[in-house]
Protein backbone atom coordinates (compact mmCIF):
# COMPACT_ATOMS: atom_id res chain seq x y z
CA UNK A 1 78.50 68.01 187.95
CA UNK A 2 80.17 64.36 188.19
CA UNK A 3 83.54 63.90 187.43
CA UNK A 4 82.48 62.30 184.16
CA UNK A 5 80.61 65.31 182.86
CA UNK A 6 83.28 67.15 183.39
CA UNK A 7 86.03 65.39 181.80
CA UNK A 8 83.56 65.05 178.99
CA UNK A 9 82.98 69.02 178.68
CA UNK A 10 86.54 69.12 179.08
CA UNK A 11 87.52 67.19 176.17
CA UNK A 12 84.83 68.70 174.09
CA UNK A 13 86.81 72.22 174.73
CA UNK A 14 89.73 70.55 174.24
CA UNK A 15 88.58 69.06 170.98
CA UNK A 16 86.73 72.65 169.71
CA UNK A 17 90.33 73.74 170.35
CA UNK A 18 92.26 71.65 168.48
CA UNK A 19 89.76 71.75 165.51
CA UNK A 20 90.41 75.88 165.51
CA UNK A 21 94.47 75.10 165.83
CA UNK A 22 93.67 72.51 162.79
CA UNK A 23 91.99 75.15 160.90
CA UNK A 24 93.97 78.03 161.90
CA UNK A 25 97.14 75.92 160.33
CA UNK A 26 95.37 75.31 157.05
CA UNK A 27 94.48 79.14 156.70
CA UNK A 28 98.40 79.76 157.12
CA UNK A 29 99.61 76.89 155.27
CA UNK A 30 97.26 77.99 152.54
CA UNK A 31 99.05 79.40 149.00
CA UNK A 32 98.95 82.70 148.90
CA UNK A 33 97.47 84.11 145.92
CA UNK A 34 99.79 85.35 142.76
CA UNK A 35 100.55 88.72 142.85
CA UNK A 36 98.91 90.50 140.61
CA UNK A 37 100.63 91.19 137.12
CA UNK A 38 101.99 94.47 136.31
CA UNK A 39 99.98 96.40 134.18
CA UNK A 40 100.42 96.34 130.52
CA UNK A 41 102.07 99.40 128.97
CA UNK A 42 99.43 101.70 127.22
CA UNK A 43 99.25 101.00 123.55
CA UNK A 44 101.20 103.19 121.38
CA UNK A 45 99.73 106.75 120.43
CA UNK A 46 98.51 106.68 117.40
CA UNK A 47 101.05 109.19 116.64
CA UNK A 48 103.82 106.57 116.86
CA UNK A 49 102.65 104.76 113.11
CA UNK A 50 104.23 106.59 110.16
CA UNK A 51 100.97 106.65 108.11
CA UNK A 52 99.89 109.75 109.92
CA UNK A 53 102.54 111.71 108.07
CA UNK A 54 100.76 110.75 104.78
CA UNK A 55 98.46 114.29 104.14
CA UNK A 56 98.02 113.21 100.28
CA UNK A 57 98.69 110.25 98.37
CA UNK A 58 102.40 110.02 96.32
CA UNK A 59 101.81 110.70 93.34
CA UNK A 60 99.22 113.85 94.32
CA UNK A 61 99.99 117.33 92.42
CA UNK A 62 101.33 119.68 94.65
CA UNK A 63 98.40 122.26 93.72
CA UNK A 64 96.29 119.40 95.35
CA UNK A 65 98.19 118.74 98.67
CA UNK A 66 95.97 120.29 101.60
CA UNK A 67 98.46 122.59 103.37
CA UNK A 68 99.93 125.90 103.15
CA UNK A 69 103.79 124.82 101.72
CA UNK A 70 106.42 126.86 101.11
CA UNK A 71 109.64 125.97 99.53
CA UNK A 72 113.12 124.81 100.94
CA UNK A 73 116.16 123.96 99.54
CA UNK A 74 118.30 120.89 100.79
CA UNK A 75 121.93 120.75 100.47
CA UNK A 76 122.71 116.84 101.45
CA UNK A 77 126.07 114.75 101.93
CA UNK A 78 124.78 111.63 102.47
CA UNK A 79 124.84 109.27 99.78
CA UNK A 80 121.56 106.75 98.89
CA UNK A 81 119.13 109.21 101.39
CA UNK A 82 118.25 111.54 98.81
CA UNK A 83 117.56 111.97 95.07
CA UNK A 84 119.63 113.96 93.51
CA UNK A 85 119.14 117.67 94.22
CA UNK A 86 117.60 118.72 90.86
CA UNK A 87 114.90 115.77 91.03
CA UNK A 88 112.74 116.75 94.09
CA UNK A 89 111.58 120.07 95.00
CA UNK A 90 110.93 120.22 98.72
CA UNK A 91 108.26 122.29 100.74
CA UNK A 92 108.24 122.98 104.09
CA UNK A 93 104.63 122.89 106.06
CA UNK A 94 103.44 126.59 107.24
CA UNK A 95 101.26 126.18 110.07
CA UNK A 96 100.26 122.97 112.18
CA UNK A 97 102.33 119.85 111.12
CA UNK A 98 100.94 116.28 111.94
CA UNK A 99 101.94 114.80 115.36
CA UNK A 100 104.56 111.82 114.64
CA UNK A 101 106.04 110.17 118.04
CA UNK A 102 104.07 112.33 120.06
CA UNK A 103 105.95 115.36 119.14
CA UNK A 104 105.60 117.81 115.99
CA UNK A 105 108.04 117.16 113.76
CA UNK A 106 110.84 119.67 112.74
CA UNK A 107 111.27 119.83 109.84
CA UNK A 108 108.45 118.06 108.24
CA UNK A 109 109.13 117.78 104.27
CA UNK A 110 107.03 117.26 101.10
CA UNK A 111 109.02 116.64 98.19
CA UNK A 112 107.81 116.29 94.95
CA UNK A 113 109.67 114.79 91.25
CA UNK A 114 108.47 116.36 88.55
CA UNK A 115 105.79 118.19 90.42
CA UNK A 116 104.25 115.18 92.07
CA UNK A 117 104.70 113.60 95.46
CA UNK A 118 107.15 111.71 95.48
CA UNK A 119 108.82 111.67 99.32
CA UNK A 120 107.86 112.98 103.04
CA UNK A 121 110.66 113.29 105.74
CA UNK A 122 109.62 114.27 109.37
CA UNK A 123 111.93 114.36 112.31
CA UNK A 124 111.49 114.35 115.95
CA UNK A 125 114.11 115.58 118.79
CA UNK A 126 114.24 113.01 121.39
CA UNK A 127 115.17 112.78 124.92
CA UNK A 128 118.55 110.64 124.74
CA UNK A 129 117.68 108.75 127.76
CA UNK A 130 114.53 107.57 125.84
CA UNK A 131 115.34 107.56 122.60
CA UNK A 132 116.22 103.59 121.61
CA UNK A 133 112.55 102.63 123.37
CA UNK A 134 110.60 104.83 121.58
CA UNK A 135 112.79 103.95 118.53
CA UNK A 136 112.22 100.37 119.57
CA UNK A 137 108.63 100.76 120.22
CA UNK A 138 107.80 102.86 117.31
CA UNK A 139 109.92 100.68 114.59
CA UNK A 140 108.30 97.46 116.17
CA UNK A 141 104.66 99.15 115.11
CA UNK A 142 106.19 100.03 111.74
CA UNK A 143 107.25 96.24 111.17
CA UNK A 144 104.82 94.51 113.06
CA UNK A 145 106.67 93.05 114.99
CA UNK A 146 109.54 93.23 117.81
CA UNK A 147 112.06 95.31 116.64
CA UNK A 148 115.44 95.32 118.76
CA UNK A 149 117.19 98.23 118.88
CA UNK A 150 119.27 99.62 116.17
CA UNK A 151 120.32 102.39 114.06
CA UNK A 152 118.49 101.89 111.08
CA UNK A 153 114.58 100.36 110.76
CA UNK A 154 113.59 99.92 106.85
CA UNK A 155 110.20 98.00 105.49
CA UNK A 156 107.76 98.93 102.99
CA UNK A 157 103.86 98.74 103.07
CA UNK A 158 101.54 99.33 100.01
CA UNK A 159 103.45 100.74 97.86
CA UNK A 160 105.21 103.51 100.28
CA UNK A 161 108.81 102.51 101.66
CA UNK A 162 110.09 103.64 104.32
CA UNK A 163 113.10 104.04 106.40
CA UNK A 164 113.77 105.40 109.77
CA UNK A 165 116.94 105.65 111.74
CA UNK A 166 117.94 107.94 114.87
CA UNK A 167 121.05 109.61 115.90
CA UNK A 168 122.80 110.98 119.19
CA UNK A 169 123.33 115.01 119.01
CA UNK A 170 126.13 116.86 120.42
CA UNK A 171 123.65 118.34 123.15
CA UNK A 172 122.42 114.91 124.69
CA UNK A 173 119.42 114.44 122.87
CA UNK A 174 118.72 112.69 119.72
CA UNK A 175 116.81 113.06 116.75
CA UNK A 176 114.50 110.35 114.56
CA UNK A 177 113.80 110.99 111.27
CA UNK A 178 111.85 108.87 108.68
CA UNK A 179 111.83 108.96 105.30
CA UNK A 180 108.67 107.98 103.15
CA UNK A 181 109.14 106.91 99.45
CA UNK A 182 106.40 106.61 96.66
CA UNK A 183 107.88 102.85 95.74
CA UNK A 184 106.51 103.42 92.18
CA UNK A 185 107.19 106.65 91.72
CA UNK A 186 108.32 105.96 88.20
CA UNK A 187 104.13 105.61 87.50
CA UNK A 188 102.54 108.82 89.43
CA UNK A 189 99.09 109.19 89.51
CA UNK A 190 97.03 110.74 86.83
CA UNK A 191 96.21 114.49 86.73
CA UNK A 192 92.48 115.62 88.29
């Protein structure tokens, strides 16, 4: 081989070289690709919206309301979250209560003015540690829209009001409890 074939084969090598160093530079240099996004939370259960508490429409006789009931008496202190005593009767559900908050709510009431429905009232016992974002999470689906954090979440939606707040117990936990009001309960519905 003459000396110019091999200083030709030698700057072909050294060229392939270079071109792989070139190469091997842009494949560092390159951007890395985003990371990936966290996942999305899972939606809500449906348990979370306050409509599955509704087992008959205000204003239903309680002869018509498709549980076993029995009655319970209230004694309340706290003014503006309850009729007075002698307007609603209250029942208790026997058996299996709906799911609210992915729990089964204790107590869960049916209350009824002049012998038609006329308010429901669930609560829930919550871990405290949890409590304000399922709160938060569950008052946000109630409003439809972000709800930040607070004691007391109140809206209304055809004709049903409602209003749900939570509070810290003595043991660490805390309960949520929702109220459900016939808005027009002043025109029940007619007898079947």
């Amino acid at each position: 081989m003459s000396l110019a074939a091999g200083a030709q084969q030698t700057f072909r090598t050294a060229a392939a070289l270079a071109i792989v160093l070139v190469l091997a530079a842009c494949a560092a240099s390159a951007p890395k690709p985003a990371a990936p996004l966290p996942p999305a939370p899972p939606p809500l259960d449906a348990s979370y919206d306050w409509h599955v508490l509704l087992v008959a429409p205000f204003g239903s006789v309680l002869k018509d309301v498709p549980l076993t009931l029995h009655e319970v008496f209230l004694f309340r202190d706290e003014a503006g979250r309850a009729a007075p005593a002698d307007e609603l009767e209250c029942y208790a559900v026997d058996g299996t209560r709906p799911r609210f908050v992915a729990r089964s709510p204790s107590p869960y009431l049916l209350c009824f003015k002049h012998e038609r429905l006329a308010r429901i009232e669930a609560s829930v016992r919550l871990p405290a540690e949890e409590a304000t974002k399922i709160f938060a999470d569950a008052c946000g689906l109630w409003l439809k829209k972000p709800f930040e954090a607070s004691e007391e979440c109140t809206g209304s939606e055809g004709g049903i009001a409602f209003a749900g707040h939570f509070e810290k117990e003595p043991d660490e936990s805390a309960q949520l409890t929702i109220q459900l009001d016939a808005a027009n309960a002043a025109n029940p519905a007619p007898d079947r």
